[in-house]
Protein backbone atom coordinates (compact mmCIF):
# COMPACT_ATOMS: atom_id res chain seq x y z
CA UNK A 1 6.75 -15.36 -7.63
CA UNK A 2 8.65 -12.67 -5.01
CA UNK A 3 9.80 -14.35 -1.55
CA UNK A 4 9.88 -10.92 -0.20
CA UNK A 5 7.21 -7.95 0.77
CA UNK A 6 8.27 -4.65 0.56
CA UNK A 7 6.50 -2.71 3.12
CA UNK A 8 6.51 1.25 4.65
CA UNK A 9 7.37 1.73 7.85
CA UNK A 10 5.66 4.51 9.43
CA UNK A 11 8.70 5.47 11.98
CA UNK A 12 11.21 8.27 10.48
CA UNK A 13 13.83 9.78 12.19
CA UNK A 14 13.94 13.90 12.29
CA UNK A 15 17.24 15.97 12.03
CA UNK A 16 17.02 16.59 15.90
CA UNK A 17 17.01 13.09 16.40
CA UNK A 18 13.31 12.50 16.97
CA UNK A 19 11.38 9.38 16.23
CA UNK A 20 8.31 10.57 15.04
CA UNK A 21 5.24 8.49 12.77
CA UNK A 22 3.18 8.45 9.88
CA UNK A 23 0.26 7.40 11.15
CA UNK A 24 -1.70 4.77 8.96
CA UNK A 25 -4.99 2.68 8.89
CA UNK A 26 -5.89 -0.37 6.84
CA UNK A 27 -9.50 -0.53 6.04
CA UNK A 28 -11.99 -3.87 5.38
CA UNK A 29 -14.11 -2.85 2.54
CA UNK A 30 -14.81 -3.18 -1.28
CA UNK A 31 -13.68 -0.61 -3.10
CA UNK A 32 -16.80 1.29 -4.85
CA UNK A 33 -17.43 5.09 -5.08
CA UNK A 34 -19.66 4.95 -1.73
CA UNK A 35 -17.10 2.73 0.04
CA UNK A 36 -14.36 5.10 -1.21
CA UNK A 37 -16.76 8.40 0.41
CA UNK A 38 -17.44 6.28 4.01
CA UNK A 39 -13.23 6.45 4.06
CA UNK A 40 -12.88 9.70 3.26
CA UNK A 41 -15.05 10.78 6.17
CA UNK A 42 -13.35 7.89 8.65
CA UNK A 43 -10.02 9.66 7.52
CA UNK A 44 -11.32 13.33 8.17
CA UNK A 45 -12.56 12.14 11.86
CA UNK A 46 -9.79 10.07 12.74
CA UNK A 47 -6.53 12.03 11.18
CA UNK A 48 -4.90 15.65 11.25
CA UNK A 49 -4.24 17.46 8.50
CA UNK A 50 -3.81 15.96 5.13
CA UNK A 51 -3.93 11.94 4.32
CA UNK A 52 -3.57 9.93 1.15
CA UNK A 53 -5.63 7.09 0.20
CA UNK A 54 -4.72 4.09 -1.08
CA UNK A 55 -6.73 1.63 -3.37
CA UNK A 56 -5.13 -1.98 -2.56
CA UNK A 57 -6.30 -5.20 -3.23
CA UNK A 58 -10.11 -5.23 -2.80
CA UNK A 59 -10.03 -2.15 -0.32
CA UNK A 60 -8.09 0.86 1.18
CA UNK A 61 -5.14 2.03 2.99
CA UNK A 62 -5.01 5.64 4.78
CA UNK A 63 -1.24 7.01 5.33
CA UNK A 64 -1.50 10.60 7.18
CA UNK A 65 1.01 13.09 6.05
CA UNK A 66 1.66 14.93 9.42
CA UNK A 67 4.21 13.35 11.48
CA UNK A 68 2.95 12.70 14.70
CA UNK A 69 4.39 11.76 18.12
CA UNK A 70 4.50 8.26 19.22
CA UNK A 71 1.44 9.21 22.15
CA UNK A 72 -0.78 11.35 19.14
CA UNK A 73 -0.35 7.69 17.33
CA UNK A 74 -1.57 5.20 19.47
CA UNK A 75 -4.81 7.84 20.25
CA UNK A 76 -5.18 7.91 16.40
CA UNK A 77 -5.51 3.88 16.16
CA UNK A 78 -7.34 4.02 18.98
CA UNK A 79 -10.06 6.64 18.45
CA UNK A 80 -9.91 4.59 14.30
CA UNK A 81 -11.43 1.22 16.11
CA UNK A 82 -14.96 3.06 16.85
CA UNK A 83 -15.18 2.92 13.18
CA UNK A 84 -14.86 -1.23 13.18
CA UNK A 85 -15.92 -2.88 11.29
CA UNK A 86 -15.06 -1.36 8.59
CA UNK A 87 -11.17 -0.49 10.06
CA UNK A 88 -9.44 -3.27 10.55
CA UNK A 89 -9.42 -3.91 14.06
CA UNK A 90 -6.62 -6.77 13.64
CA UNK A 91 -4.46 -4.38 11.92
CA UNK A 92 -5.17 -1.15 14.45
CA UNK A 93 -4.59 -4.08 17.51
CA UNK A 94 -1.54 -5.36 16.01
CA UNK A 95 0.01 -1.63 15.26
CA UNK A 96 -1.06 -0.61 18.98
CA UNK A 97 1.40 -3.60 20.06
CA UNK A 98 4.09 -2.64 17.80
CA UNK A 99 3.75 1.11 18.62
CA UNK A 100 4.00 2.03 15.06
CA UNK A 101 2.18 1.43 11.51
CA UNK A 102 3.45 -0.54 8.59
CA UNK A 103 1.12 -0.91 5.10
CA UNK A 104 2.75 -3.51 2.29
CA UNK A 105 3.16 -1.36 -0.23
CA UNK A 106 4.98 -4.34 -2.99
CA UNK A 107 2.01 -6.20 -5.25
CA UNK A 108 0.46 -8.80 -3.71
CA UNK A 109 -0.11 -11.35 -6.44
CA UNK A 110 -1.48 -10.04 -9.90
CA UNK A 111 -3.80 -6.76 -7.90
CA UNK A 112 -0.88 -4.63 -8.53
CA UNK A 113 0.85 -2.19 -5.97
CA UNK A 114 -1.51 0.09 -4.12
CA UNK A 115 -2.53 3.33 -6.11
CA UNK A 116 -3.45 6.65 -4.70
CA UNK A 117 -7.33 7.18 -5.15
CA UNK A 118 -7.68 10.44 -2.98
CA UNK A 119 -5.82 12.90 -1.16
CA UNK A 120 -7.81 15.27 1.38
């Protein structure tokens, strides 16, 4: 059994010196084929430009792949909560505190590590 989670952190630092995100969303549903198409069009509503898709668990994590200012974030979780229930409002509340994302990406017990499902 690990004592530790390994999870990403969705704050980098640029060469200039800018603190800039990768915005991500944690979503509460199965995973199925329809489930999998209702995130996919969450993801193209809520994100810009491209964003993976992560199978995890029972459900999904979205990690955007345009870095994004700390402002275009905290619209991003907040425009992602008129899609509750099936975003995590917890999560989107908890990264709104924090003013960034994190998304465990170490197993969690015998489900395995998340696995990329879909990129759009």
């Amino acid at each position: 059994s690990r004592d530790f989670v390994i999870a990403l952190l969705s704050e980098v630092t640029t060469d200039t010196g800018a603190a800039l995100h990768l915005p991500m969303i944690d979503f509460r549903c199965d995973r199925s084929a329809s489930n999998l198409r209702m995130v996919v069009g969450i993801c193209s509503r809520v994100f810009r430009g491209h964003v993976a898709i992560f199978g995890s668990g029972h459900s999904y994590h979205a990690c955007g792949l345009v870095l994004v200012e700390v402002s275009e974030l905290l619209d991003l979780l907040a425009r992602s909560l008129l899609f509750n229930p099936i975003v995590d409002r917890a999560y989107v509340a908890h990264q709104i505190i924090e003013r960034r994302c994190c998304l465990r990406i170490s197993r969690k017990e015998d489900l395995g590590p998340p696995r990329l499902v879909e990129l759009i």
